[in-house]
Protein backbone atom coordinates (compact mmCIF):
# COMPACT_ATOMS: atom_id res chain seq x y z
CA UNK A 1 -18.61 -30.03 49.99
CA UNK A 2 -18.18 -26.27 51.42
CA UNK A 3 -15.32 -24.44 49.89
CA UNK A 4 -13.09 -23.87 52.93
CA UNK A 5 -9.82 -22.28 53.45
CA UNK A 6 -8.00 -25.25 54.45
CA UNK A 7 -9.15 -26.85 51.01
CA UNK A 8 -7.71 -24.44 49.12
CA UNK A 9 -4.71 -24.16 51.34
CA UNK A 10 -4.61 -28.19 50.69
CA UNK A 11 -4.68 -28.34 47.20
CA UNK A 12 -2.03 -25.87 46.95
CA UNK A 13 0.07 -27.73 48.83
CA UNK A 14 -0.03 -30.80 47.34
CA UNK A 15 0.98 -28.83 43.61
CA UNK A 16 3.65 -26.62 45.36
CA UNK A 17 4.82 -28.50 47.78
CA UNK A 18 5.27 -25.51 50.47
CA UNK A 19 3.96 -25.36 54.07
CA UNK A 20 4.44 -21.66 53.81
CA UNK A 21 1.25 -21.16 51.54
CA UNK A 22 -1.88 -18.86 53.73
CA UNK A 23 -5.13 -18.79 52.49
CA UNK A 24 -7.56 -16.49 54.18
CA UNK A 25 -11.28 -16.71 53.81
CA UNK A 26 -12.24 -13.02 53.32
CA UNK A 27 -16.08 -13.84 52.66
CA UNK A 28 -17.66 -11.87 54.79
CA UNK A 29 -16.32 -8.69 54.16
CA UNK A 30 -17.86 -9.27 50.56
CA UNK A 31 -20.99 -10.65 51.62
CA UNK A 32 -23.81 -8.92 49.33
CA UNK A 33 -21.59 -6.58 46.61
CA UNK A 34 -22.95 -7.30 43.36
CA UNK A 35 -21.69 -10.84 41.93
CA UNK A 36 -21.76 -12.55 45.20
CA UNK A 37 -24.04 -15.33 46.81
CA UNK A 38 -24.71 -13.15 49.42
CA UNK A 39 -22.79 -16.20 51.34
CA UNK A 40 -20.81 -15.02 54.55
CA UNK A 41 -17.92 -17.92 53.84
CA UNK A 42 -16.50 -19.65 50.64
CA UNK A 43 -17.08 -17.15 48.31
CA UNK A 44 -13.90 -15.11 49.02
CA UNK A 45 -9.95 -16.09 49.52
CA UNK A 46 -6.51 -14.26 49.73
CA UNK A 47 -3.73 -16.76 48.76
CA UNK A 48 -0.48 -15.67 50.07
CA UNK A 49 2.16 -17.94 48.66
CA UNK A 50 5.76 -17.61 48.65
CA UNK A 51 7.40 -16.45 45.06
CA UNK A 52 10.21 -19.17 45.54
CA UNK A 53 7.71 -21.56 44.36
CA UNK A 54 7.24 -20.51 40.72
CA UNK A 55 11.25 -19.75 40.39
CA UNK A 56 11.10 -17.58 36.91
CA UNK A 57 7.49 -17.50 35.86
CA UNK A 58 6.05 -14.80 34.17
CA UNK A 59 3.15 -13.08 36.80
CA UNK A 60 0.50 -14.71 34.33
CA UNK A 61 1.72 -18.36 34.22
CA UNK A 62 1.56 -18.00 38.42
CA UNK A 63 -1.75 -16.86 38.45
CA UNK A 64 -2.51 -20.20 36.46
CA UNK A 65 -0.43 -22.11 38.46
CA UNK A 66 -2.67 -21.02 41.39
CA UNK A 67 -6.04 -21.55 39.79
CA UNK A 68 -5.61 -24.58 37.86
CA UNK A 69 -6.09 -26.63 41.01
CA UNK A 70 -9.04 -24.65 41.98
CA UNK A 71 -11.09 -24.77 38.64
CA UNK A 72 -13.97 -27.20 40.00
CA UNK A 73 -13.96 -24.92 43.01
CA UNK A 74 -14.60 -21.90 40.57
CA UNK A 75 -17.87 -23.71 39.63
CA UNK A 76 -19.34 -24.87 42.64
CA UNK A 77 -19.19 -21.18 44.21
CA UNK A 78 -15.87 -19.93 44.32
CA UNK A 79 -16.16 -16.25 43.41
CA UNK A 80 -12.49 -14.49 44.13
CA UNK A 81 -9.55 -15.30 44.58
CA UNK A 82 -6.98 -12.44 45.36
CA UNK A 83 -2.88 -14.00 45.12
CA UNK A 84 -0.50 -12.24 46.22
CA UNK A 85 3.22 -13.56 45.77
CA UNK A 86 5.09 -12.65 48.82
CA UNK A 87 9.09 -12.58 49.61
């Protein structure tokens, strides 16, 4: 199964429960720097997800909020993943 934005954006949504959640495939612009697949899509994703979600979490327990749904997606190809916690 290809790594897509909207699977990413899916699984997030289903752990944080917020439509507000925008995940960007930025693969292309990476295609060929050193540790990539040389892949033009589903290598690469910006996660922009609203900071209500986590309430008082430390920056570190959000980050593994965020990628502990992903982790099987980390294996199969899934090279970066830049979060940024917006609002």
């Amino acid at each position: 199964m290809p790594i897509t934005a909207q699977l990413i954006q899916s699984r997030l949504h289903s752990i944080f429960n917020s439509l507000d959640i925008v995940v960007i495939d930025e693969s292309a612009e990476h295609a060929g720097h050193a540790g990539s697949s040389g892949a033009s899509s589903g290598t690469h994703f910006r996660v922009r997800i609203p900071g209500s979600v986590f309430k008082s979490h430390s920056r570190v327990q959000r980050h593994r909020e965020v990628y502990a749904p992903l982790q099987d997606l980390m294996q199969q190809g899934l090279h970066a993943l830049a979060i940024e916690i917006v609002g």
